[in-house]
C-alpha atoms as a PDB file:
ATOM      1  CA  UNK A   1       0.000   0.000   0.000  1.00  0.00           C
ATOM      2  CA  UNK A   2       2.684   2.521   0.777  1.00  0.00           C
ATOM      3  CA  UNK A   3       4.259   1.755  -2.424  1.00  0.00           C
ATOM      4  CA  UNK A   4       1.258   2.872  -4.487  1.00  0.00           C
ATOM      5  CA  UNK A   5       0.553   5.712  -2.255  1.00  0.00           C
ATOM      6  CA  UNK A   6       4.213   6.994  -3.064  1.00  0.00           C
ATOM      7  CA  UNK A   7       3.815   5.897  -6.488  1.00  0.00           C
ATOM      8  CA  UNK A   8       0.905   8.900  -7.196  1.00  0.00           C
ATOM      9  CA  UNK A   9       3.181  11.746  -6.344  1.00  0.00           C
ATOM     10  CA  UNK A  10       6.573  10.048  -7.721  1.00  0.00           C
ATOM     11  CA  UNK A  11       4.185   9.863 -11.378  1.00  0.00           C
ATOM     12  CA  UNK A  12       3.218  13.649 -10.575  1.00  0.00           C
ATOM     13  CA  UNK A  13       7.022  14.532 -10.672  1.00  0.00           C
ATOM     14  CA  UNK A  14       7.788  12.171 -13.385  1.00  0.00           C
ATOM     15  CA  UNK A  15       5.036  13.719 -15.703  1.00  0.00           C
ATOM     16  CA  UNK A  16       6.293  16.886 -15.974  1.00  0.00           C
ATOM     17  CA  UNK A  17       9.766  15.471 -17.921  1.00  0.00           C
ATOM     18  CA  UNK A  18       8.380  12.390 -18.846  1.00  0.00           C
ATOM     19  CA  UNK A  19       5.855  10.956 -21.928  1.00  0.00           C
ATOM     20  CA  UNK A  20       3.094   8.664 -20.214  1.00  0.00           C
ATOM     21  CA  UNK A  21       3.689   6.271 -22.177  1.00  0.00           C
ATOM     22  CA  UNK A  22       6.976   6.095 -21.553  1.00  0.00           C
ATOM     23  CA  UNK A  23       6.623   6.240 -17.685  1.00  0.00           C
ATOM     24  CA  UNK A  24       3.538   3.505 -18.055  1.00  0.00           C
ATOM     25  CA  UNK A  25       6.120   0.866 -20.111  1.00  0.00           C
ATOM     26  CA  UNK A  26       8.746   1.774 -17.305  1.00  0.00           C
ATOM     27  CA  UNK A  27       6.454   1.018 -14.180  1.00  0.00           C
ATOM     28  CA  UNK A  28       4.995  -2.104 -16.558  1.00  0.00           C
ATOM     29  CA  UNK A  29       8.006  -3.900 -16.858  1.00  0.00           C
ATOM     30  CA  UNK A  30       9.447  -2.842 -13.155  1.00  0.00           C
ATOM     31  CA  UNK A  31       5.982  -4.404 -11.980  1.00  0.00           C
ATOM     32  CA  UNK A  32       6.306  -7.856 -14.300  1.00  0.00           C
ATOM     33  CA  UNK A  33      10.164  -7.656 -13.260  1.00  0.00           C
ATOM     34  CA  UNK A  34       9.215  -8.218  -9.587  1.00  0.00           C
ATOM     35  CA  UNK A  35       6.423 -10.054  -9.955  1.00  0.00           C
ATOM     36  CA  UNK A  36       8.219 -12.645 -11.768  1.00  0.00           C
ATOM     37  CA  UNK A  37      10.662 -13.100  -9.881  1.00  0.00           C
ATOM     38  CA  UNK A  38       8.633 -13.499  -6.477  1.00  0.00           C
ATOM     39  CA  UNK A  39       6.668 -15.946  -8.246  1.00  0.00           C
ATOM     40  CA  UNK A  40       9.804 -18.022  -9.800  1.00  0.00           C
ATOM     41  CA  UNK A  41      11.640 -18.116  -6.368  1.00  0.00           C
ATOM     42  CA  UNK A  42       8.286 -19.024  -4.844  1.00  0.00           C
ATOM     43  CA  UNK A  43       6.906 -21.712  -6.792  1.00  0.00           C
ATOM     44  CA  UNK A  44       9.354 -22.385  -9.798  1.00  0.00           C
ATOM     45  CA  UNK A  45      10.062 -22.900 -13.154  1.00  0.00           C
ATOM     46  CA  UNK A  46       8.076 -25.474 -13.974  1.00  0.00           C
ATOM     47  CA  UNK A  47       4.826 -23.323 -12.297  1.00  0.00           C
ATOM     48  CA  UNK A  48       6.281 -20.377 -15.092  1.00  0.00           C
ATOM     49  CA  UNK A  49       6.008 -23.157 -17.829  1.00  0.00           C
ATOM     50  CA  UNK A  50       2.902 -24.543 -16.912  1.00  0.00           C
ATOM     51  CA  UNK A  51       1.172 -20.962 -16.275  1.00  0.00           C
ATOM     52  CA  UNK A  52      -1.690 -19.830 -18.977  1.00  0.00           C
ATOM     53  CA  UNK A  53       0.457 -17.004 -20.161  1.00  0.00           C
ATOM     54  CA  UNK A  54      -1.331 -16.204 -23.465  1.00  0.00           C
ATOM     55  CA  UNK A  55      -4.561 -15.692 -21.158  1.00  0.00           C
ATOM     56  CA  UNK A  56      -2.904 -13.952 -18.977  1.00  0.00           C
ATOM     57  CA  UNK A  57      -1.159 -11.761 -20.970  1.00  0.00           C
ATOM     58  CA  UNK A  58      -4.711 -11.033 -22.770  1.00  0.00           C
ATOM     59  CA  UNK A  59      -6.154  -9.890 -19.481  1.00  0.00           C
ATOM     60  CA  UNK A  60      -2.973  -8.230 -17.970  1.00  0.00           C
ATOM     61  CA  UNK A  61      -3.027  -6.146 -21.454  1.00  0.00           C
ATOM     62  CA  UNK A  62      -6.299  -5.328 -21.098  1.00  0.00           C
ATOM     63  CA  UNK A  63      -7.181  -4.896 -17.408  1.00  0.00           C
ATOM     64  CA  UNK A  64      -3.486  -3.412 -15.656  1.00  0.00           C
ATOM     65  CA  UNK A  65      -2.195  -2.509 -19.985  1.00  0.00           C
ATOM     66  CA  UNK A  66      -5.152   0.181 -20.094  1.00  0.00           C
ATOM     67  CA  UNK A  67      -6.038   1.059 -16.648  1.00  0.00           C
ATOM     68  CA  UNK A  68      -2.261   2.349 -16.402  1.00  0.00           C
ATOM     69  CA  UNK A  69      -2.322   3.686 -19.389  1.00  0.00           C
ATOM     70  CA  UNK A  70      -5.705   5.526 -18.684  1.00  0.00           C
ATOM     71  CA  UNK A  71      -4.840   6.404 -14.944  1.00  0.00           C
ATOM     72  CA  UNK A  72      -1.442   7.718 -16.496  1.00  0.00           C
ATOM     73  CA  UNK A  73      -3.225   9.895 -18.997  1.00  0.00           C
ATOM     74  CA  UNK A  74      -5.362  11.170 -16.017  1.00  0.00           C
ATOM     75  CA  UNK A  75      -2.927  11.920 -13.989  1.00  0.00           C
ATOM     76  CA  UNK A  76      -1.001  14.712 -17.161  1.00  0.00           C
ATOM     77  CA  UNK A  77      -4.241  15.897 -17.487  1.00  0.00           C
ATOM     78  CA  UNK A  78      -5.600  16.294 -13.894  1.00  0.00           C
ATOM     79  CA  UNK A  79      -3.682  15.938 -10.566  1.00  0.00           C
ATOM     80  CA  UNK A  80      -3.288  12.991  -8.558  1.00  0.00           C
ATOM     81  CA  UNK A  81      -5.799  13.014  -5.719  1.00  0.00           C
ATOM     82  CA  UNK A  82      -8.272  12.712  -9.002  1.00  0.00           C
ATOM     83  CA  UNK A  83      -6.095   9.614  -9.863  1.00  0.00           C
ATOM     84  CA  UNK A  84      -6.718   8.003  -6.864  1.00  0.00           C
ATOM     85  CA  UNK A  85     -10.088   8.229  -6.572  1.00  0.00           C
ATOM     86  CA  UNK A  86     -10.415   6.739  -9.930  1.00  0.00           C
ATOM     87  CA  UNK A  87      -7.831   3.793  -9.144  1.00  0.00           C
ATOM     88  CA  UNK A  88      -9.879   2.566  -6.471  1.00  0.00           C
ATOM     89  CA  UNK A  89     -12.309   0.923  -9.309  1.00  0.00           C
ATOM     90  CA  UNK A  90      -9.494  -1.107 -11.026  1.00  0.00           C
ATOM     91  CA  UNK A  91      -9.935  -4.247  -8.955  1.00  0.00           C
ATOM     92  CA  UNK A  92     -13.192  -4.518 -10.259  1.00  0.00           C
ATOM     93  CA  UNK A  93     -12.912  -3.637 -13.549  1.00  0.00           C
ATOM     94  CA  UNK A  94     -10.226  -6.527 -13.695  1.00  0.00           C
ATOM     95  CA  UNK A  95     -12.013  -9.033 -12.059  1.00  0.00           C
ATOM     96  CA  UNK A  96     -15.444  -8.550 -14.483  1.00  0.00           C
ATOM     97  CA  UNK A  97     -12.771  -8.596 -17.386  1.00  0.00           C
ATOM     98  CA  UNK A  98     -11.384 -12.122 -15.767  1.00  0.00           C
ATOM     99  CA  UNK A  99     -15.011 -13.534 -15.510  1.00  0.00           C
ATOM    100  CA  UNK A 100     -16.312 -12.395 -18.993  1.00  0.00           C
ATOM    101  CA  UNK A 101     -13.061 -14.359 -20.136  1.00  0.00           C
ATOM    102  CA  UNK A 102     -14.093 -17.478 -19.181  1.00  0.00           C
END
């Protein structure tokens, strides 16, 4: 939690140098980076192999891929208390796109 918290105001600062997009494929792959690994040095390789990745890729894309990219695009145009009000609805925007996938 405090690393999201921080994350709003770190995005603020970055904004103002950086191209959302840019900043959104940065935070992206730091996210999957971490992730990963956790998840490797938790349950393994062969968990990694067996894993649905094209599915989850598909709803990664869509549900995290766009809400960053919209939150992102929020954030350059508004400020970030605005952002995190909106955030708050992206668990359950990505759990009804995980049940309409199945």
């Amino acid at each position: 939690m405090l690393h999201w918290a921080v994350g709003l105001p770190a995005a603020e600062r970055l904004l103002a140098d950086w191209h959302p997009i840019t900043l959104m494929m940065l935070r992206l792959l730091l996210a999957f980076g971490v992730l990963l690994s956790l998840w490797l040095a938790m349950d393994g390789l062969r968990a990694a192999q067996a894993a649905a990745w094209r599915r989850g890729l598909w709803i990664g894309a869509l549900g995290f891929g766009m809400g960053t990219k919209l939150l992102l695009f929020a954030q350059w145009f508004t400020d970030p208390v605005t952002v995190a009000l909106i955030a708050t609805t992206t668990p359950v925007s990505v759990a009804t796109i995980e049940a309409l996938a199945r």
